[in-house]
Protein backbone atom coordinates (compact mmCIF):
# COMPACT_ATOMS: atom_id res chain seq x y z
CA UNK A 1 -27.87 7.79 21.56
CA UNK A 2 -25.77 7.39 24.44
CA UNK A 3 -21.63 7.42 24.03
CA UNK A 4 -21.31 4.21 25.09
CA UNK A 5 -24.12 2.62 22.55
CA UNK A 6 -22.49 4.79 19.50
CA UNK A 7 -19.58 3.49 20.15
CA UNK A 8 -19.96 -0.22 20.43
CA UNK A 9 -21.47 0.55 16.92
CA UNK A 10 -18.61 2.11 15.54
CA UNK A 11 -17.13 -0.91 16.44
CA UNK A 12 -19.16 -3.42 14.47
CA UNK A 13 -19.25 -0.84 11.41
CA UNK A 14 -15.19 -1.24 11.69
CA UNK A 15 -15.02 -4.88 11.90
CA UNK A 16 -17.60 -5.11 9.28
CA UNK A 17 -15.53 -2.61 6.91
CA UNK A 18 -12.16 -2.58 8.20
CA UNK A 19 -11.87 1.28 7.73
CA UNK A 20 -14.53 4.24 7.94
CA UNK A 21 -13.76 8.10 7.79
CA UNK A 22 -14.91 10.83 10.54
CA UNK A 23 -17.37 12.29 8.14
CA UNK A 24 -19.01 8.66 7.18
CA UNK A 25 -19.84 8.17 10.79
CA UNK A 26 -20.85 11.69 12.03
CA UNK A 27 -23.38 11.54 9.32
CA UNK A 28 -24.69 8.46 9.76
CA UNK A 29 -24.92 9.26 13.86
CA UNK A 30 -26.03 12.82 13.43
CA UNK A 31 -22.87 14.45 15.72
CA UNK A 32 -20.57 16.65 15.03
CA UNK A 33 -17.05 15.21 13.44
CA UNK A 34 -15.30 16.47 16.61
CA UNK A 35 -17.67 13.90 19.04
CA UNK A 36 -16.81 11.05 16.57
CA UNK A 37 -12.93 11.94 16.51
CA UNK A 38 -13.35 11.44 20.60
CA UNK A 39 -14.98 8.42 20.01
CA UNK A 40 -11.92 7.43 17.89
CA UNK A 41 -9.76 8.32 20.03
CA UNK A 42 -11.15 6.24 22.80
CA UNK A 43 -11.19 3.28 20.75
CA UNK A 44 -7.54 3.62 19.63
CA UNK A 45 -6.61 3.73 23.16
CA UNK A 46 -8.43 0.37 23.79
CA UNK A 47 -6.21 -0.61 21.37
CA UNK A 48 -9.61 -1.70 19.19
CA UNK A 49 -8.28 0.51 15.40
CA UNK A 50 -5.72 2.81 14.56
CA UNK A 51 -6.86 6.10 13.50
CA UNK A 52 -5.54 8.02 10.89
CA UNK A 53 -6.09 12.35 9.74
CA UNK A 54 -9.61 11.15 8.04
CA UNK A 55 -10.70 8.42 9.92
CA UNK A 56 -9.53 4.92 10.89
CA UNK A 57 -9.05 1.44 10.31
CA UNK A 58 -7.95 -1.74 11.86
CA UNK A 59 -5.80 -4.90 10.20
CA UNK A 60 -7.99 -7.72 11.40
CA UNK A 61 -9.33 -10.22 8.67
CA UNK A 62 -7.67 -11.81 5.52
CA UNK A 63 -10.57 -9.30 3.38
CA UNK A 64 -9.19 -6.14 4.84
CA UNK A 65 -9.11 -3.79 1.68
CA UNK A 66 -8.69 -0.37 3.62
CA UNK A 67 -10.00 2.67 1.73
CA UNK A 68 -7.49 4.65 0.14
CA UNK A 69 -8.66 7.77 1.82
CA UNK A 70 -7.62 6.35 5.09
CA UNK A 71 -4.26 4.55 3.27
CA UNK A 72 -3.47 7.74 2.56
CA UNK A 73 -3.15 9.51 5.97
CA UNK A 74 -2.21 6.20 7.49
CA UNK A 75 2.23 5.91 8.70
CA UNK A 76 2.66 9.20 6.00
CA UNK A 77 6.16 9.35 7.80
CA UNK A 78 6.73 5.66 7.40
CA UNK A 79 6.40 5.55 4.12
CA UNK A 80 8.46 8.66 3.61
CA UNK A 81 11.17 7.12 5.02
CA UNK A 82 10.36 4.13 3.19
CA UNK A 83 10.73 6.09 -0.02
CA UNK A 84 13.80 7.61 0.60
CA UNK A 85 15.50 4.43 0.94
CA UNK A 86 14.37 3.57 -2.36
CA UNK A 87 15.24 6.32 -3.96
CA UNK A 88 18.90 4.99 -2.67
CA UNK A 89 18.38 1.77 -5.04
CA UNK A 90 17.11 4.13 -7.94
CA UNK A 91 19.91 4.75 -10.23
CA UNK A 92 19.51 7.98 -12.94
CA UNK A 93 18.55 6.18 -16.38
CA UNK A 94 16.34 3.20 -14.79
CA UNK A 95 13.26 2.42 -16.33
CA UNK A 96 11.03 1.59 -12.90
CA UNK A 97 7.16 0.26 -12.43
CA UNK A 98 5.64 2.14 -9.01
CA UNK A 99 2.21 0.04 -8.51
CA UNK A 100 -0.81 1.83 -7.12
CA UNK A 101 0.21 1.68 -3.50
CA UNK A 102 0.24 4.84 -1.14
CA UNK A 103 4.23 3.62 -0.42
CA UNK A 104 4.36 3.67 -4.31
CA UNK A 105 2.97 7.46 -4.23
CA UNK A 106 5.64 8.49 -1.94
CA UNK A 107 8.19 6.72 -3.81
CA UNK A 108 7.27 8.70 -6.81
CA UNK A 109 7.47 12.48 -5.16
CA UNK A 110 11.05 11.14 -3.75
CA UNK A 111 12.52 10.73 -7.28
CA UNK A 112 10.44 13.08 -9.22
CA UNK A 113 13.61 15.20 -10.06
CA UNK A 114 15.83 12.30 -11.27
CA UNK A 115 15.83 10.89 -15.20
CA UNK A 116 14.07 8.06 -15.17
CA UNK A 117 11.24 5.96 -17.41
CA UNK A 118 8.48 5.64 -14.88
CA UNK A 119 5.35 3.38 -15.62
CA UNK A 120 2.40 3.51 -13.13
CA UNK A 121 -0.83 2.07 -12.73
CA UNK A 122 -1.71 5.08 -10.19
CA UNK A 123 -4.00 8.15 -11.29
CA UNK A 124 -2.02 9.56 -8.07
CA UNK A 125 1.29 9.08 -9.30
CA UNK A 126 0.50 10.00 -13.06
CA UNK A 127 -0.70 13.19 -11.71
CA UNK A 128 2.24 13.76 -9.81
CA UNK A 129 4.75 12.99 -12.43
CA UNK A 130 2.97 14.12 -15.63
CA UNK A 131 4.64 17.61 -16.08
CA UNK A 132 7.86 16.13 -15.23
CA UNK A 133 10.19 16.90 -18.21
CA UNK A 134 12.98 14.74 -16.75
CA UNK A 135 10.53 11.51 -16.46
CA UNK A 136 9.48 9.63 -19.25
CA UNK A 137 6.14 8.17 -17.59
CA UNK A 138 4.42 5.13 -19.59
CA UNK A 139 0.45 4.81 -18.15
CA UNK A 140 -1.36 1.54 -18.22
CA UNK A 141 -4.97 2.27 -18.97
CA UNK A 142 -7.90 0.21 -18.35
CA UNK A 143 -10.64 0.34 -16.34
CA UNK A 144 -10.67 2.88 -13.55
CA UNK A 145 -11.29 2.03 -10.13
CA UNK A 146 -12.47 5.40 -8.19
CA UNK A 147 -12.13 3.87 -5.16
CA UNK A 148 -8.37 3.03 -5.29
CA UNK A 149 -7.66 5.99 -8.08
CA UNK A 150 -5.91 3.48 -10.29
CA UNK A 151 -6.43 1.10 -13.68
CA UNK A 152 -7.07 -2.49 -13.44
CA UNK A 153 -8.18 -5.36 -15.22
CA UNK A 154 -7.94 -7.16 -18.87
CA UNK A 155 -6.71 -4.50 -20.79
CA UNK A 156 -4.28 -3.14 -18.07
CA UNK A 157 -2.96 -6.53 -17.65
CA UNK A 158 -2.61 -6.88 -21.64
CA UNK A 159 -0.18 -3.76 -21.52
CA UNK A 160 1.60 -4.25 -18.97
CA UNK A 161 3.20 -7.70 -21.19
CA UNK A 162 4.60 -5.39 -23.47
CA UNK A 163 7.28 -3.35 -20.66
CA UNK A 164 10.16 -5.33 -18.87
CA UNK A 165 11.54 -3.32 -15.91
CA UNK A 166 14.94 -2.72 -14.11
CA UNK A 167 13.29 -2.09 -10.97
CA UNK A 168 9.60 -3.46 -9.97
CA UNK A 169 8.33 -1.34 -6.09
CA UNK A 170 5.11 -3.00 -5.29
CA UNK A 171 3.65 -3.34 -2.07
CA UNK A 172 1.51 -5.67 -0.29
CA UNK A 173 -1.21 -6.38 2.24
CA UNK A 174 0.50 -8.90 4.37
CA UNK A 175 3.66 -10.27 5.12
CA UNK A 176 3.80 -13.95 6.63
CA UNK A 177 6.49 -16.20 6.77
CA UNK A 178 4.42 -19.38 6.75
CA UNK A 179 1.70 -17.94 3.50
CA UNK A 180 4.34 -15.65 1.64
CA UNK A 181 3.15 -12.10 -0.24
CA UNK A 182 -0.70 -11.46 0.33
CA UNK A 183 -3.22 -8.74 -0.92
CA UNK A 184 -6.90 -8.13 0.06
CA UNK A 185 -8.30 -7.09 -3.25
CA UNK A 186 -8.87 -8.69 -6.09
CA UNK A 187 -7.68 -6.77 -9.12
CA UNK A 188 -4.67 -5.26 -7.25
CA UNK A 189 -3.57 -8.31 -6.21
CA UNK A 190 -3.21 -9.60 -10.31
CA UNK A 191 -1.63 -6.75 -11.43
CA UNK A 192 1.20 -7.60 -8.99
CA UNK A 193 1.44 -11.27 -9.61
CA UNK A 194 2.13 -10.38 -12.83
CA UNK A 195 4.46 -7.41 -12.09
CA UNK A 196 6.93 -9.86 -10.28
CA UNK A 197 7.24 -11.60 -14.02
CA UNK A 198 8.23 -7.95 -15.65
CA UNK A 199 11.08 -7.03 -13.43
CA UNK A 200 14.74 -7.83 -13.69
CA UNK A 201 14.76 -6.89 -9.47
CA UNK A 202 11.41 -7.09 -7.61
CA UNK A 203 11.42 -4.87 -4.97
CA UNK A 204 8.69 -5.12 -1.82
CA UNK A 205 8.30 -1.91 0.22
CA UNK A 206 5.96 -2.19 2.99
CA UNK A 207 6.24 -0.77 6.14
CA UNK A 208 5.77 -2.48 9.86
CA UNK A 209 2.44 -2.73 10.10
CA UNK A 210 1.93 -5.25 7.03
CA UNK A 211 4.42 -8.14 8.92
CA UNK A 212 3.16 -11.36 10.43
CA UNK A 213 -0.15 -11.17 8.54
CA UNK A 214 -1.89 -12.90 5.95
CA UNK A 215 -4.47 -11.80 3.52
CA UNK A 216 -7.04 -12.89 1.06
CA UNK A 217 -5.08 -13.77 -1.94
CA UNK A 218 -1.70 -15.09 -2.89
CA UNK A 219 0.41 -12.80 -4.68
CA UNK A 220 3.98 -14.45 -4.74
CA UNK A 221 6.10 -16.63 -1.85
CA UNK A 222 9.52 -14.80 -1.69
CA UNK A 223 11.48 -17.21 -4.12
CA UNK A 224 11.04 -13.74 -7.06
CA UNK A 225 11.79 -10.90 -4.67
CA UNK A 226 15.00 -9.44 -5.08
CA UNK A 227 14.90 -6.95 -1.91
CA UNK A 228 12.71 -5.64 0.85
CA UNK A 229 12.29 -2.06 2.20
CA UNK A 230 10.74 -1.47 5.64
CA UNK A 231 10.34 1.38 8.19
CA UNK A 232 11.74 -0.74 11.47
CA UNK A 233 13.75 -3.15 12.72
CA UNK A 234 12.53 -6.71 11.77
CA UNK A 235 13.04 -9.85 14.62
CA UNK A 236 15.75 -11.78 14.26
CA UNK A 237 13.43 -14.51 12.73
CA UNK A 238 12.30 -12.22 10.22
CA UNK A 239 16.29 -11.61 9.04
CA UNK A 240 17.31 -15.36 8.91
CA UNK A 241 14.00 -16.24 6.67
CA UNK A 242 14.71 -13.43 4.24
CA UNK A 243 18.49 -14.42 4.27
CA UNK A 244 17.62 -17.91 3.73
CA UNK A 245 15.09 -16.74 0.96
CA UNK A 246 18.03 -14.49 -1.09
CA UNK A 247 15.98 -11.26 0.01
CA UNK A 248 17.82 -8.68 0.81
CA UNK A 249 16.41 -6.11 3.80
CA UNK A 250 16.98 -2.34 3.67
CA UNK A 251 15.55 -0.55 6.78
């Protein structure tokens, strides 16, 4: 198959799935990873996807549920930085939700050493905070969702009722003024409709990338969030709706 044909079809895989890893595609076109990370790398600097350690992705379409594989690899730094800030707003003796984000996961390694009641959704950030002695870390079970390494449905929703928090960090999809807080996937998106009910501050950390978007579903307007975390400088639109909306921006 000639360069040119492989990669218009990396292309239409892409838009069709929104995110695909090296190994996925040098399988399915019988080349080595190296030829496809060339490929990639050509088609980033179309400006077609964004590529990430694994693979890549791009942030067209309201259904654009990137694979946590690729979330994972994808503006580490960013969300580091991200974290850090919120670690800032974590006080020693708060009892905090972190949702099943890849923001969240970073969040979690940033205050691993403080005293703190931590409850998570995440198989990621259970793992990482399990053996903690200074973290008293409440898991929702439920069903398990390989794909996004985290509990969802009925029964998760059933026990999360039970916890109020002092601090809520959730993350999002999308970010749009006109359509509020949006997520791509289904059962993600309830757990954090109902996590802005459990929280005496709501917290939203997502980083650039997520702005002037909109998604699939609805997950709040910005009437319950108490503060927003992000990895750049927002436009000075951006700053008067938040200020008009009571939410206060950390960068």
């Amino acid at each position: 198959m000639l360069a040119v044909t492989r990669k218009a079809n990396i292309k239409e895989i892409i838009l069709e799935k929104k995110s695909i890893t090296v190994l996925e595609l040098a399988k399915l076109f019988s080349v080595t990873e190296e030829t496809i990370r060339r490929d990639l790398k050509q088609l980033e600097d179309e400006g077609f996807l964004t590529r990430t350690y694994g693979g890549a992705f791009i942030q067209d379409g309201v259904g654009n549920n990137v694979d946590l594989t690729i979330r994972e690899t994808a503006y580490t730094e960013n969300k580091q930085n991200i974290a850090e800030k919120c670690r800032d707003i974590i006080k020693n003796g708060d009892s905090i939700f972190l949702d099943s984000s890849t923001t969240a996961l970073q969040i979690a390694k940033a205050v691993k050493n403080m005293r703190l009641t931590v409850a998570s959704n995440s198989l990621l950030i259970i793992n990482e905070l399990c053996e903690k002695e200074n973290i008293h870390l409440i898991t929702l079970g439920g069903t398990y969702l390989p794909d996004d390494k985290a509990f969802s449905g009925n029964i998760t929703l059933k026990n999360l009722e039970q916890y109020y928090f002092d601090k809520v960090f959730m993350s999002c999809r999308s970010l749009s003024m006109e359509h509020g807080i949006t997520d791509s996937h289904e059962p993600t998106a309830s757990i954090r409709q109902n996590l802005i009910k459990r929280g005496q501050k709501i917290y939203i950390a997502a980083d650039f990338s997520k702005f002037g978007k909109t998604s699939f579903i609805t997950i709040s307007d910005f009437a319950p969030i108490t503060g927003l975390i992000t990895d750049k400088s927002l436009s000075r639109k951006w700053l008067d709706f938040l200020f008009e909306q009571n939410v206060e921006v950390f960068i």
